[in-house]
PDB file of N, CA and C in Angstrom:
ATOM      1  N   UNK A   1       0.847  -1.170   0.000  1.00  0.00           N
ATOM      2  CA  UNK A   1       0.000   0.000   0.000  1.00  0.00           C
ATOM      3  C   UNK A   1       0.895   1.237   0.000  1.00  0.00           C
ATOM      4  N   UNK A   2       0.842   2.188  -1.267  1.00  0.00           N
ATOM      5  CA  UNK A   2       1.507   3.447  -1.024  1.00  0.00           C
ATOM      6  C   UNK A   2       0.656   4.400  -0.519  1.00  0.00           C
ATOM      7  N   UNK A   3       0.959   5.468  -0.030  1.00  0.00           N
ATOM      8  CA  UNK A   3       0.276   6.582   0.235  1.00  0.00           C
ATOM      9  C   UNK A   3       0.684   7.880  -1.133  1.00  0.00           C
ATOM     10  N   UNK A   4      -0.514   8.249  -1.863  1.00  0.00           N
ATOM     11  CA  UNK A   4      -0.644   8.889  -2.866  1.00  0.00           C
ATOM     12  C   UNK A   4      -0.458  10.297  -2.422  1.00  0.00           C
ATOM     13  N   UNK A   5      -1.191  10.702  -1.405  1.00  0.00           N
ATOM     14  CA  UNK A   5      -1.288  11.683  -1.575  1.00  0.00           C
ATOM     15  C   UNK A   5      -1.421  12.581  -0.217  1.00  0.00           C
ATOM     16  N   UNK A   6      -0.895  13.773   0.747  1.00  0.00           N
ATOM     17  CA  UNK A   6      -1.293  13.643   1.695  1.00  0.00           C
ATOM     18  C   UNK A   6      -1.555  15.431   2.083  1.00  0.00           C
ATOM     19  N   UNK A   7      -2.956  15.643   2.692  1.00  0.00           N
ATOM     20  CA  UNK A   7      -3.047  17.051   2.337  1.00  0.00           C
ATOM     21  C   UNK A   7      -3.423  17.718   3.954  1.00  0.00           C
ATOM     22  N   UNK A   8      -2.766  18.934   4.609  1.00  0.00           N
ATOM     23  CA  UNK A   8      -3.126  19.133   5.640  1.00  0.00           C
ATOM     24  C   UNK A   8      -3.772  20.289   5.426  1.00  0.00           C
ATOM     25  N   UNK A   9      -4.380  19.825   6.229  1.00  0.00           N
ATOM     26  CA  UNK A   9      -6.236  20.246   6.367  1.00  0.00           C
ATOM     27  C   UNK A   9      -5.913  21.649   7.023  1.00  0.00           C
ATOM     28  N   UNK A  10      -5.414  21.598   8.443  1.00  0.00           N
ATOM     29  CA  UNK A  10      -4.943  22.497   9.082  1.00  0.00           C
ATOM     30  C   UNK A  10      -4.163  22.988  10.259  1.00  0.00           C
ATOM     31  N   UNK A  11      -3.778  23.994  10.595  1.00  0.00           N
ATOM     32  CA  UNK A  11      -2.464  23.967  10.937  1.00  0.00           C
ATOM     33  C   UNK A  11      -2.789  24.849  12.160  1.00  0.00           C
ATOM     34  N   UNK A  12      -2.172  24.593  13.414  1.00  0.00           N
ATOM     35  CA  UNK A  12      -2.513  25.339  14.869  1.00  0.00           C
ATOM     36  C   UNK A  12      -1.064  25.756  15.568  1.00  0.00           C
ATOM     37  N   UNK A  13      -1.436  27.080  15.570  1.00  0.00           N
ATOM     38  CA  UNK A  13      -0.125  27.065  16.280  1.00  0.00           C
ATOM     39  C   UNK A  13       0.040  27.292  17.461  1.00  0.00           C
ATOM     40  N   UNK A  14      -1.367  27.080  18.338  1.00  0.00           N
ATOM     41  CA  UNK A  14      -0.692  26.921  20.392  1.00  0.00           C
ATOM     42  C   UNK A  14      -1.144  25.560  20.294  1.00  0.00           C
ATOM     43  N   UNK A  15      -1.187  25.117  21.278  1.00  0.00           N
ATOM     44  CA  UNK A  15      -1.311  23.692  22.006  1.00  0.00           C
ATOM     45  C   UNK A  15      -0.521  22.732  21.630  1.00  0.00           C
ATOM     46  N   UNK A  16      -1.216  22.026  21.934  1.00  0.00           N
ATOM     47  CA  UNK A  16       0.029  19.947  21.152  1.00  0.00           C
ATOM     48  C   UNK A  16      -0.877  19.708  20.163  1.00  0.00           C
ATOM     49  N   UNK A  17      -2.092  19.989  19.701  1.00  0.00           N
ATOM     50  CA  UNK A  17      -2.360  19.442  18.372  1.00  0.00           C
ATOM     51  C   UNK A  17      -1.804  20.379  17.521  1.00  0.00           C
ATOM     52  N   UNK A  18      -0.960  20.317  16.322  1.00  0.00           N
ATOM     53  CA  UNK A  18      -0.352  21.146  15.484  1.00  0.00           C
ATOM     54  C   UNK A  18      -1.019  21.113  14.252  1.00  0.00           C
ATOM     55  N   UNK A  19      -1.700  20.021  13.816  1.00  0.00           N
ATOM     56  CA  UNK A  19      -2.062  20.143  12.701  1.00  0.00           C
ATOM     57  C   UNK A  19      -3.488  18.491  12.257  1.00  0.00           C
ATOM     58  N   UNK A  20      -3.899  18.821  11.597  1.00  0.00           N
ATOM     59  CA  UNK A  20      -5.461  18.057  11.093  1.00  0.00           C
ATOM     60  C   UNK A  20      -4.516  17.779   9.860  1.00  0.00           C
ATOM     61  N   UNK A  21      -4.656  16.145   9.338  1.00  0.00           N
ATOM     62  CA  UNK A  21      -4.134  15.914   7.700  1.00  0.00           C
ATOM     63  C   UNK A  21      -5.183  15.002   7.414  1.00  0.00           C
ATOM     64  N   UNK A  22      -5.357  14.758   5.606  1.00  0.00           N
ATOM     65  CA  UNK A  22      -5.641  13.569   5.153  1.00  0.00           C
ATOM     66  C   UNK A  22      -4.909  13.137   4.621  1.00  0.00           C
ATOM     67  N   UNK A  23      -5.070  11.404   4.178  1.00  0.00           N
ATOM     68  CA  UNK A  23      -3.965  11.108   4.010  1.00  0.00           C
ATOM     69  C   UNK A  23      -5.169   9.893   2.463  1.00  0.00           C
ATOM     70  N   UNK A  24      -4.473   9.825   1.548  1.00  0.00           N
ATOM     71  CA  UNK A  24      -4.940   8.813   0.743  1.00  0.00           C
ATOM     72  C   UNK A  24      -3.897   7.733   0.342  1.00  0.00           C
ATOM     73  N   UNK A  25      -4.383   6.351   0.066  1.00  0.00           N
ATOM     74  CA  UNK A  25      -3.287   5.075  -0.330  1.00  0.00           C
ATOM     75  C   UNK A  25      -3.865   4.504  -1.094  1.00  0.00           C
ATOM     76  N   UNK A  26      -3.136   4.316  -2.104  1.00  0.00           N
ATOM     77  CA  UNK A  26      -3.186   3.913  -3.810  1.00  0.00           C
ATOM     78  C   UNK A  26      -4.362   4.874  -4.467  1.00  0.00           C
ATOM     79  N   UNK A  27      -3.876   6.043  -4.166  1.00  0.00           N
ATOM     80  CA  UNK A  27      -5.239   6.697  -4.608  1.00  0.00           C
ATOM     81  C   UNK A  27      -7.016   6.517  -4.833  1.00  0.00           C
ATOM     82  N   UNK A  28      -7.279   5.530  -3.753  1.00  0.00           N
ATOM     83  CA  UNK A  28      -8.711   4.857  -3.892  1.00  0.00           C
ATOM     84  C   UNK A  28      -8.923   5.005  -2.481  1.00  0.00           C
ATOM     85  N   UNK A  29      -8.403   4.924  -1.612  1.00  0.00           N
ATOM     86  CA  UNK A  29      -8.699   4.961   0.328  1.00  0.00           C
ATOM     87  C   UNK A  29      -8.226   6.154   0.672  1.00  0.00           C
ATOM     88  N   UNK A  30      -9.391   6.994   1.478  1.00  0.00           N
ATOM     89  CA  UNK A  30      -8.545   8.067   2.105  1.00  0.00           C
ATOM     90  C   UNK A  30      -9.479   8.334   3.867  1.00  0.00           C
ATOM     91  N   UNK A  31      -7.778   8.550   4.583  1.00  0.00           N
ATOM     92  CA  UNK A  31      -7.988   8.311   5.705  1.00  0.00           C
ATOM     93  C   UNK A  31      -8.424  10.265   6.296  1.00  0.00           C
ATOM     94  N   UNK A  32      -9.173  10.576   7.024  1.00  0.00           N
ATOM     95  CA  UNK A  32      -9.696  12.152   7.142  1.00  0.00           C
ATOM     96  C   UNK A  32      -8.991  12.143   9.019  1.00  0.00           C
ATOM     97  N   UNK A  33      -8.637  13.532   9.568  1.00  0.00           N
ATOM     98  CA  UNK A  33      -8.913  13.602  10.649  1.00  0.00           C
ATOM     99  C   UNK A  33      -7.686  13.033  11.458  1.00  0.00           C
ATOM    100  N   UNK A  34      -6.547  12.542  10.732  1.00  0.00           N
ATOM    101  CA  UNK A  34      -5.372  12.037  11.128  1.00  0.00           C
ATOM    102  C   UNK A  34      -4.785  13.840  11.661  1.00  0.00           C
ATOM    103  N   UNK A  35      -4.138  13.345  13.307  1.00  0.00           N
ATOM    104  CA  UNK A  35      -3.952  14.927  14.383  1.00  0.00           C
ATOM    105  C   UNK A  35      -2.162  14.408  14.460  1.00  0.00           C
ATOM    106  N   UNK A  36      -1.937  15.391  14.321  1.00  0.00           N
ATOM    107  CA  UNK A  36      -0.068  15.574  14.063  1.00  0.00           C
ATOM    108  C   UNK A  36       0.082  16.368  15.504  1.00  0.00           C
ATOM    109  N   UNK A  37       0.513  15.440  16.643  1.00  0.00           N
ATOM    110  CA  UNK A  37       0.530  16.232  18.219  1.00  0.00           C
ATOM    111  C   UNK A  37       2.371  16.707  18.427  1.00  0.00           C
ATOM    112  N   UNK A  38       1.856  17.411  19.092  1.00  0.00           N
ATOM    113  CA  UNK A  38       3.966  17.965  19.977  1.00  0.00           C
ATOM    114  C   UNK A  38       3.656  17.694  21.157  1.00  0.00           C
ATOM    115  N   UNK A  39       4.749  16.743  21.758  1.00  0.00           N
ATOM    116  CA  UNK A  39       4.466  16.647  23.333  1.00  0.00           C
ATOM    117  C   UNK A  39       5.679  16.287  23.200  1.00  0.00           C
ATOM    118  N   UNK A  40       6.764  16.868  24.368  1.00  0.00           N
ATOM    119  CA  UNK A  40       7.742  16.592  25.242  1.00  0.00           C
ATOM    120  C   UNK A  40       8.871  16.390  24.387  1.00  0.00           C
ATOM    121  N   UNK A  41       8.443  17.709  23.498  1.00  0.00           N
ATOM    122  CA  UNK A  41       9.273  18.151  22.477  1.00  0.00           C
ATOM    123  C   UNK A  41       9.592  16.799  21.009  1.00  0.00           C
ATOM    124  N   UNK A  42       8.542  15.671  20.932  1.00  0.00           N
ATOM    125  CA  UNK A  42       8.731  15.375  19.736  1.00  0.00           C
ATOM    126  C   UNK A  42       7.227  15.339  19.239  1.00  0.00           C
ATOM    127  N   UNK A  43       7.566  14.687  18.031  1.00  0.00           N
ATOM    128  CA  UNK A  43       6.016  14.788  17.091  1.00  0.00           C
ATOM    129  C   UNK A  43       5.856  13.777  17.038  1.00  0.00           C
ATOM    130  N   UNK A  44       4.574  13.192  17.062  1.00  0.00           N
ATOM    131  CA  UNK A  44       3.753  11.993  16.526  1.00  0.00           C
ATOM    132  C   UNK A  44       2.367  12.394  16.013  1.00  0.00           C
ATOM    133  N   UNK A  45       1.980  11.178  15.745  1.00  0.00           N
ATOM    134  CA  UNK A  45       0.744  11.308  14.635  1.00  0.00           C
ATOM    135  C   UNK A  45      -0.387  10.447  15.873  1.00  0.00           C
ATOM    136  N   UNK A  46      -1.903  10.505  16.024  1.00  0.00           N
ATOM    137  CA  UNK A  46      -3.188  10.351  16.426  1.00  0.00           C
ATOM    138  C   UNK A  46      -4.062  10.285  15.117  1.00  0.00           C
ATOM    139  N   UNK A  47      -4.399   9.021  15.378  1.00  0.00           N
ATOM    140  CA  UNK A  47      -5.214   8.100  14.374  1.00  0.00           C
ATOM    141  C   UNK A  47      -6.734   8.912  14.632  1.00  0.00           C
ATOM    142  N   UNK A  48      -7.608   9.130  13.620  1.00  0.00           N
ATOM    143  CA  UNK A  48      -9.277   9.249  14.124  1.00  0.00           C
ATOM    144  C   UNK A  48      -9.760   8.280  14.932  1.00  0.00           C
ATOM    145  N   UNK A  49     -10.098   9.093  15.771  1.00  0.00           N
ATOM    146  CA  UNK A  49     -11.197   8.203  16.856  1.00  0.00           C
ATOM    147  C   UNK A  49     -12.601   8.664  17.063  1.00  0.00           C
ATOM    148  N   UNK A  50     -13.288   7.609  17.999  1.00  0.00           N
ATOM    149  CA  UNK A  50     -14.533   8.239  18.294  1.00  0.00           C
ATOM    150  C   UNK A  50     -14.958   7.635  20.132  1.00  0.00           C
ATOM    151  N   UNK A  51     -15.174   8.289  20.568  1.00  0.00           N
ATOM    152  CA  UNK A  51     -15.750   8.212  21.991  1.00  0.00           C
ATOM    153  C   UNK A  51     -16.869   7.499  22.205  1.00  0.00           C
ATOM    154  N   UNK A  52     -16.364   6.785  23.217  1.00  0.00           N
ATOM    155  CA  UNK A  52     -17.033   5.690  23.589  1.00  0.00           C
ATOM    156  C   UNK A  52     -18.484   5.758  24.786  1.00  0.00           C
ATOM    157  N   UNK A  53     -19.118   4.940  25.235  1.00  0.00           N
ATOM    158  CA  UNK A  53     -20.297   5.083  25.907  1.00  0.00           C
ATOM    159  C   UNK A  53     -19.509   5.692  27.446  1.00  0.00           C
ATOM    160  N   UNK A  54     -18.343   4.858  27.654  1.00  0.00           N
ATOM    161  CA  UNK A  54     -17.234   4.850  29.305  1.00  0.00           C
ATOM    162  C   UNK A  54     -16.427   6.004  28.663  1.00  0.00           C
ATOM    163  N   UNK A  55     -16.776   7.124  28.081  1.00  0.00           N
ATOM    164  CA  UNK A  55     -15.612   8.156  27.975  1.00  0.00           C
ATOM    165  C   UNK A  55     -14.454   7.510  27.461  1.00  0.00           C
ATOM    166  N   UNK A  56     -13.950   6.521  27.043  1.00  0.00           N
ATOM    167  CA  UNK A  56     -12.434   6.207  26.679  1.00  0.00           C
ATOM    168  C   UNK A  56     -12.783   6.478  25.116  1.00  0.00           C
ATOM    169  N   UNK A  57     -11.516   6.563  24.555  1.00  0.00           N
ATOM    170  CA  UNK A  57     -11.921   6.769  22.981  1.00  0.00           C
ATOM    171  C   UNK A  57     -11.169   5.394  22.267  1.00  0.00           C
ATOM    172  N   UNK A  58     -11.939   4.783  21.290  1.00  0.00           N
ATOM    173  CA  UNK A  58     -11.192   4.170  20.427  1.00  0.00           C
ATOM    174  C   UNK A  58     -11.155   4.368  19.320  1.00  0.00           C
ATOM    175  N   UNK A  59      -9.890   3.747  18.665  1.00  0.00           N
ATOM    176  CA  UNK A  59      -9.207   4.551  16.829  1.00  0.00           C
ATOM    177  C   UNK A  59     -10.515   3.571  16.353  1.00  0.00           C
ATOM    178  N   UNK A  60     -10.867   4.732  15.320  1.00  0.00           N
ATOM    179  CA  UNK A  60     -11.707   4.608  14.019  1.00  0.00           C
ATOM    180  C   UNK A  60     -10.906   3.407  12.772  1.00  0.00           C
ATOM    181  N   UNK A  61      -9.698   3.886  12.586  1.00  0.00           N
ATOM    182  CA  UNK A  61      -8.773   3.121  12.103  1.00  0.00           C
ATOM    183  C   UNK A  61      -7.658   3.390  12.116  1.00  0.00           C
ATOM    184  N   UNK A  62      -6.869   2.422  12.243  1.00  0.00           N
ATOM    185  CA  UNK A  62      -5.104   2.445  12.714  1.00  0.00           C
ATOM    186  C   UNK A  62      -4.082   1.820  12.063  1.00  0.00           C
ATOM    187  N   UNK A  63      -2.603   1.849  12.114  1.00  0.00           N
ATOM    188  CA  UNK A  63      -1.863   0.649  11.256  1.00  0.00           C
ATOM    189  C   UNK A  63      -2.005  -0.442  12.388  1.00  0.00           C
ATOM    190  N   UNK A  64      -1.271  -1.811  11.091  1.00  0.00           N
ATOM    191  CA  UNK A  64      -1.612  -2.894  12.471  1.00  0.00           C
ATOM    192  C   UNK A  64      -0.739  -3.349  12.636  1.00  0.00           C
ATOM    193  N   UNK A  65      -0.001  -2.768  11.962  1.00  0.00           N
ATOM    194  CA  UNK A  65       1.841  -3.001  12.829  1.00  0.00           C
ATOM    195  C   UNK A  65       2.988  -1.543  12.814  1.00  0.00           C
ATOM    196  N   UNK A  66       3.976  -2.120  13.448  1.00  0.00           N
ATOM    197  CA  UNK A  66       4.482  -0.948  13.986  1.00  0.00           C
ATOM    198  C   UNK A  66       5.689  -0.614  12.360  1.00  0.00           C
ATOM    199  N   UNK A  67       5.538  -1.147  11.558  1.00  0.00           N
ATOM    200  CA  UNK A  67       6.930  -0.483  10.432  1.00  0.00           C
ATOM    201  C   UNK A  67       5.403   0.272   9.621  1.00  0.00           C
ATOM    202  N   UNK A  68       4.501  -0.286   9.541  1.00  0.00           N
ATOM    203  CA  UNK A  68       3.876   0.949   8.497  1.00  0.00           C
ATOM    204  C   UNK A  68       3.661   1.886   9.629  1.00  0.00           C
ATOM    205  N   UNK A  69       3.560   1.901  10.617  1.00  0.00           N
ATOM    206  CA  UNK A  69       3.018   3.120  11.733  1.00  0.00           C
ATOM    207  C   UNK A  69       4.396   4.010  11.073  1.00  0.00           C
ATOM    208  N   UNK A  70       5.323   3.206  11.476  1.00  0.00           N
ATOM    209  CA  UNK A  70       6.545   4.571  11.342  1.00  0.00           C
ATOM    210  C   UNK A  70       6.565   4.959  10.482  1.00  0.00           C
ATOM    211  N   UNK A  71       6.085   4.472   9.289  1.00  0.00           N
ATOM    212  CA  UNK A  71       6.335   5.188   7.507  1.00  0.00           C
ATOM    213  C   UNK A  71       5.003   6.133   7.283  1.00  0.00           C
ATOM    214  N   UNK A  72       4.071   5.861   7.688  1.00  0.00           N
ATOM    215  CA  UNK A  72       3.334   6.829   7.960  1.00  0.00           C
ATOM    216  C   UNK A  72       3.314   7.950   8.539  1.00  0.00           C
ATOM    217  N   UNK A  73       4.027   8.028   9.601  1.00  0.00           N
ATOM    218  CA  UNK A  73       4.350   9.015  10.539  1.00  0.00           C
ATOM    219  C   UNK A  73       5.201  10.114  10.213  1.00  0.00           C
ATOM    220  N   UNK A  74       6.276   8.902   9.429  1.00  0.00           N
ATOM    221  CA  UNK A  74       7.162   9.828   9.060  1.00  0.00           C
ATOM    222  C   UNK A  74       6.580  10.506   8.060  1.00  0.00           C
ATOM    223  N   UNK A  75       5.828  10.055   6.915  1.00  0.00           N
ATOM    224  CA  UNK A  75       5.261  10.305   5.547  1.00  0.00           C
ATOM    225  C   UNK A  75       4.258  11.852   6.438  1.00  0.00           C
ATOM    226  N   UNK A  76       4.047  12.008   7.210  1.00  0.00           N
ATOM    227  CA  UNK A  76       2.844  12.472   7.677  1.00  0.00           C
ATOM    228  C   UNK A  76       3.191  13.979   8.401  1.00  0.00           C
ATOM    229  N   UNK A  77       4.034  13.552   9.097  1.00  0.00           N
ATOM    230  CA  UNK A  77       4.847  14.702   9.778  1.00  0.00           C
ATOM    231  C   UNK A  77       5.859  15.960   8.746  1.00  0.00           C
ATOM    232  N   UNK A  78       6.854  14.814   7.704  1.00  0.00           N
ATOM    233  CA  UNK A  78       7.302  15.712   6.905  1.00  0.00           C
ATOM    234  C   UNK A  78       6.047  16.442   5.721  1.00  0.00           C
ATOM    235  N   UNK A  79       5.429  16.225   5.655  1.00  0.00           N
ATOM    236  CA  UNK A  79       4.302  16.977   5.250  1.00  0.00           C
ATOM    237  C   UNK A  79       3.640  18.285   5.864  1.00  0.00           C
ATOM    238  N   UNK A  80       3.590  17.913   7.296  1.00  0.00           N
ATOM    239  CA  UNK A  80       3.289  18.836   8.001  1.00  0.00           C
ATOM    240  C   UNK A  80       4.254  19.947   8.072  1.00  0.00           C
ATOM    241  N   UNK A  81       5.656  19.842   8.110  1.00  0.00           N
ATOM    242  CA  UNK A  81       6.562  20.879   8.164  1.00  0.00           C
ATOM    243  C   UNK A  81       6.945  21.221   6.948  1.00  0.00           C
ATOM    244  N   UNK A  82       6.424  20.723   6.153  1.00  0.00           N
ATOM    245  CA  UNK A  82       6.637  21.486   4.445  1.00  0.00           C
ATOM    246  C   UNK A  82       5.270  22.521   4.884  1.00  0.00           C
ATOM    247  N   UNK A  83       4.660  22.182   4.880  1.00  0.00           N
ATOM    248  CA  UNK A  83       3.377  22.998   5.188  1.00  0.00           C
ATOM    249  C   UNK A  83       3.045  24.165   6.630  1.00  0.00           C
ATOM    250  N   UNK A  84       3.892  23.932   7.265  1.00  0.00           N
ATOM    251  CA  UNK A  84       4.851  24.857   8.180  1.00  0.00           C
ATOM    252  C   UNK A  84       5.569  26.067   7.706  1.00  0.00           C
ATOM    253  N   UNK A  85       6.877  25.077   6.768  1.00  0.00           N
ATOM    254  CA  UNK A  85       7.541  26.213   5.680  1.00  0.00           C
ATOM    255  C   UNK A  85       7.044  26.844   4.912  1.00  0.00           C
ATOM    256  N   UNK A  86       5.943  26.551   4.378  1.00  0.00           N
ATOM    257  CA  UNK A  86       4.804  27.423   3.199  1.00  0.00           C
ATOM    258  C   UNK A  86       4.535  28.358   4.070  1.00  0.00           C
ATOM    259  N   UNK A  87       3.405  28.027   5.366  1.00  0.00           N
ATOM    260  CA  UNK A  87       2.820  28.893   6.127  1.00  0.00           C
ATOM    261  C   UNK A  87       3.983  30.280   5.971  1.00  0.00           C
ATOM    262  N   UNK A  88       5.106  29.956   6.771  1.00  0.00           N
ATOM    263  CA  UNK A  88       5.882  30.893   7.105  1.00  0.00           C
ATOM    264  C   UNK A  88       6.261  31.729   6.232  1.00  0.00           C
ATOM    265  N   UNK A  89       6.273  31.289   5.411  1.00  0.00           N
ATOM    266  CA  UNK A  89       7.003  32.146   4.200  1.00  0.00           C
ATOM    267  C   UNK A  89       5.886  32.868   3.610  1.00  0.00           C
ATOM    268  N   UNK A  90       4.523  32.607   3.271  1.00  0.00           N
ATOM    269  CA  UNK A  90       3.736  33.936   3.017  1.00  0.00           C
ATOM    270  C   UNK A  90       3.305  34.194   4.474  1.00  0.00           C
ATOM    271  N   UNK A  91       3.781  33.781   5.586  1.00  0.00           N
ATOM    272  CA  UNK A  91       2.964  34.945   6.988  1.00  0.00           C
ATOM    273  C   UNK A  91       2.345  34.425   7.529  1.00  0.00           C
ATOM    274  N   UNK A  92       1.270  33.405   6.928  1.00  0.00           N
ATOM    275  CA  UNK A  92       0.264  33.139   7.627  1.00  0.00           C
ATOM    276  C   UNK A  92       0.227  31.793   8.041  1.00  0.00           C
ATOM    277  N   UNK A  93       0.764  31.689   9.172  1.00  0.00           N
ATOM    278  CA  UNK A  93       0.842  30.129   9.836  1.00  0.00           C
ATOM    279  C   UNK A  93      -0.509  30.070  11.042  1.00  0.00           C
ATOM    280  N   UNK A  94      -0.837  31.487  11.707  1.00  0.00           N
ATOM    281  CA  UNK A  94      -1.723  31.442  12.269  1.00  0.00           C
ATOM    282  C   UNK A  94      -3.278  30.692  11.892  1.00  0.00           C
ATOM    283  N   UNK A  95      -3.097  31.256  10.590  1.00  0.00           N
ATOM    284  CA  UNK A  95      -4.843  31.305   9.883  1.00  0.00           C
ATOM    285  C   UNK A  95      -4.741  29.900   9.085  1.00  0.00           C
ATOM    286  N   UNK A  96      -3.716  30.063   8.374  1.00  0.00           N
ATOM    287  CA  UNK A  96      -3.629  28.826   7.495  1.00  0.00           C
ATOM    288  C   UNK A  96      -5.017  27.607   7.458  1.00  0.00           C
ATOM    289  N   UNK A  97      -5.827  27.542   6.834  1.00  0.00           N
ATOM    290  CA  UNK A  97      -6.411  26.512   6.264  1.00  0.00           C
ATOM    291  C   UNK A  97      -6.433  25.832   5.133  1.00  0.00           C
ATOM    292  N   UNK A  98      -6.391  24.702   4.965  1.00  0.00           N
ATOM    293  CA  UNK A  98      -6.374  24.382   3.384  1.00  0.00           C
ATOM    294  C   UNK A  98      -7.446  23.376   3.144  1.00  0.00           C
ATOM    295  N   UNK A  99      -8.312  23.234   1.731  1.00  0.00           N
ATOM    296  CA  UNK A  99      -9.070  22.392   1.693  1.00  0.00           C
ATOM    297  C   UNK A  99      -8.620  21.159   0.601  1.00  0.00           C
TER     298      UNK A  99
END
């Protein structure tokens, strides 16, 4: 499974969520709502979820092993900081939305 294509949605610049992406593979599946977090000074990626009846949340959908997790992540994150570098360079990293 490649990932075709991957587009961030949007971009925050207080808290630990930094950014909303989608992500599509083989150009026919696309995953919405994938959260690009900063905590304790590194980045990782948060799968869509949905909340449960007991308040706990479980992923909507996830990898199911840990080497596509990392190629994703990685695939996912350097996206996000290309899209960082855009922001910055016309100004607007605050507002930034993209559809």
């Amino acid at each position: 499974m490649q990932i075709t294509d991957i587009k961030v949605r949007k971009l925050f610049d207080e808290g630990p969520m930094k950014a909303i992406v989608s992500v599509t593979f083989d150009g026919q599946l696309a995953v919405h709502d994938i959260k690009v977090i900063n905590a304790r000074d590194k980045f990782f990626i948060v799968m869509p979820s949905r909340k449960n009846p007991d308040e706990s949340y479980r992923d909507i959908v996830h990898p199911i092993n840990a080497q596509f997790r990392g190629m994703l992540e990685e695939a996912v994150i350097a996206a996000y900081e290309e899209a960082v570098r855009e922001a910055a360079e016309n100004g607007a990293l605050e507002e930034m939305q993209t559809v």
